[in-house]
Protein backbone atom coordinates (compact mmCIF):
# COMPACT_ATOMS: atom_id res chain seq x y z
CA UNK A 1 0.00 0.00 0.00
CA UNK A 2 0.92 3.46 -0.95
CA UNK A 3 0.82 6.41 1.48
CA UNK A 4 -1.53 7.99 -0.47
CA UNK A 5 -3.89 4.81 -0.39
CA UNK A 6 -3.54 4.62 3.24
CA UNK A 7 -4.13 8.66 3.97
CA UNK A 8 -7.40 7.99 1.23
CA UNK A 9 -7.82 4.63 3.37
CA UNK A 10 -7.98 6.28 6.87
CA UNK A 11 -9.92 10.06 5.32
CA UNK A 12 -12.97 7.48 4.06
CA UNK A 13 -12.57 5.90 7.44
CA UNK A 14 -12.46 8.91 9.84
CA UNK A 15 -13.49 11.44 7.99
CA UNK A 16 -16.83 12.66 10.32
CA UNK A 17 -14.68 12.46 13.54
CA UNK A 18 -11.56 14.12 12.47
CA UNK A 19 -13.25 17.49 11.17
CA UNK A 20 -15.00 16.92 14.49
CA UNK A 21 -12.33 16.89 16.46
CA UNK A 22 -10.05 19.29 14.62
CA UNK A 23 -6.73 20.55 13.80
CA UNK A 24 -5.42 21.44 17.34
CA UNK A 25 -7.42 17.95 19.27
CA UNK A 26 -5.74 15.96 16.53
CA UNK A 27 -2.29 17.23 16.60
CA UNK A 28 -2.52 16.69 20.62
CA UNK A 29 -3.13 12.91 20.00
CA UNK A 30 -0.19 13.05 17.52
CA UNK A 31 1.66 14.25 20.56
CA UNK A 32 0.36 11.42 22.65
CA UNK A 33 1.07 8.68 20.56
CA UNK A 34 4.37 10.38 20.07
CA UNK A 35 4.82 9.89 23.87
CA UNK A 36 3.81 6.46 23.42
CA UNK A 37 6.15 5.48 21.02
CA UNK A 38 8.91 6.69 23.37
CA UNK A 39 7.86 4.97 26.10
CA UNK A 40 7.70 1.60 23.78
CA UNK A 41 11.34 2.09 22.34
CA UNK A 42 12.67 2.73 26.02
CA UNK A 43 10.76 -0.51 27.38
CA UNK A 44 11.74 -2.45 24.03
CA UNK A 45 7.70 -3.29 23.70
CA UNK A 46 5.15 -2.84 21.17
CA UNK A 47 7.47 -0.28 19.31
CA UNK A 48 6.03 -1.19 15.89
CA UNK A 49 2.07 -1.13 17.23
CA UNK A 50 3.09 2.52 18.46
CA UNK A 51 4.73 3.41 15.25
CA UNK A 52 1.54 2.40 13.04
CA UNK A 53 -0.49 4.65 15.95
CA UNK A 54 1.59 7.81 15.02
CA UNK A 55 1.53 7.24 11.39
CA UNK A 56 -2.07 7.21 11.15
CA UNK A 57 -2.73 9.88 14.23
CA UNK A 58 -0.03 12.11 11.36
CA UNK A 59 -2.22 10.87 8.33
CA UNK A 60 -5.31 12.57 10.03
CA UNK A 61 -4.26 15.46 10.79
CA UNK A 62 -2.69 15.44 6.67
CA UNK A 63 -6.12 14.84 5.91
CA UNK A 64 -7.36 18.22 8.29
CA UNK A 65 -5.08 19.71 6.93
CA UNK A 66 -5.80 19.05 3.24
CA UNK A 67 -2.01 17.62 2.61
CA UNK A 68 -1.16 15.28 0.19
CA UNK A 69 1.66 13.41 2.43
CA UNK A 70 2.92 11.12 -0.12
CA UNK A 71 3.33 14.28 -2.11
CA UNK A 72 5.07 15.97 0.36
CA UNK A 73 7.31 12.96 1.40
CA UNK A 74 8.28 12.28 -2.08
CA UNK A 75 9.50 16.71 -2.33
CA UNK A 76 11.43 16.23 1.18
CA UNK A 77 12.47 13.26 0.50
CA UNK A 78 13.38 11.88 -2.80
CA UNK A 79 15.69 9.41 -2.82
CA UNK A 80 19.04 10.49 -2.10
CA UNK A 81 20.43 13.05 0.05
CA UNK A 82 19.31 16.67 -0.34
CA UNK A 83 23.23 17.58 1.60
CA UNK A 84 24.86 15.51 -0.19
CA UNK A 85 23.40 14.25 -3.37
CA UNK A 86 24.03 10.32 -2.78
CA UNK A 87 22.68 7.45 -1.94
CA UNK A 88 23.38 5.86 0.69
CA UNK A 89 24.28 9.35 2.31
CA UNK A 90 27.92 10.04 2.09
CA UNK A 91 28.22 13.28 4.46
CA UNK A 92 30.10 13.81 7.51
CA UNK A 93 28.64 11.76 10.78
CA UNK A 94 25.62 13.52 13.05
């Protein structure tokens, strides 16, 4: 599945109740899960359920928002290194 299937996927899905809930609501779940997801990697549990969690809690609030993620994923990120220019990256360790 495409990101752009899955953010059409979870809009037909969640549509009523995200427009419901709203931009700021939504982005303070994203924040939750977010939390969530930290407190899975530190414990060494669940880390992928948590992962899934954030990605769609970020897809809805896309959706709010009226962004085309995949569209905005594939500009920021497209397949090499924006510093560098290669992939794998070649630039100086973090």
């Amino acid at each position: 599945m495409e990101i752009r299937e899955f953010q059409r996927m979870i809009d037909e899905i969640y549509r009523k109740r995200d427009e419901e809930r709203g931009i700021e609501k939504t982005m303070l779940w994203v924040v939750e899960e977010v939390g969530e997801l930290a407190e899975a990697v530190r414990k060494g549990t669940n880390i992928g359920e948590e992962l899934a969690d954030v990605f769609a809690w970020l897809v809805s609030l896309a959706n709010i928002c009226g962004v085309d993620l995949e569209e905005e994923v594939l500009k920021k990120y497209p397949g090499y290194c924006l510093r560098c220019g290669k992939k794998p990256c070649e630039c100086d360790s973090l």
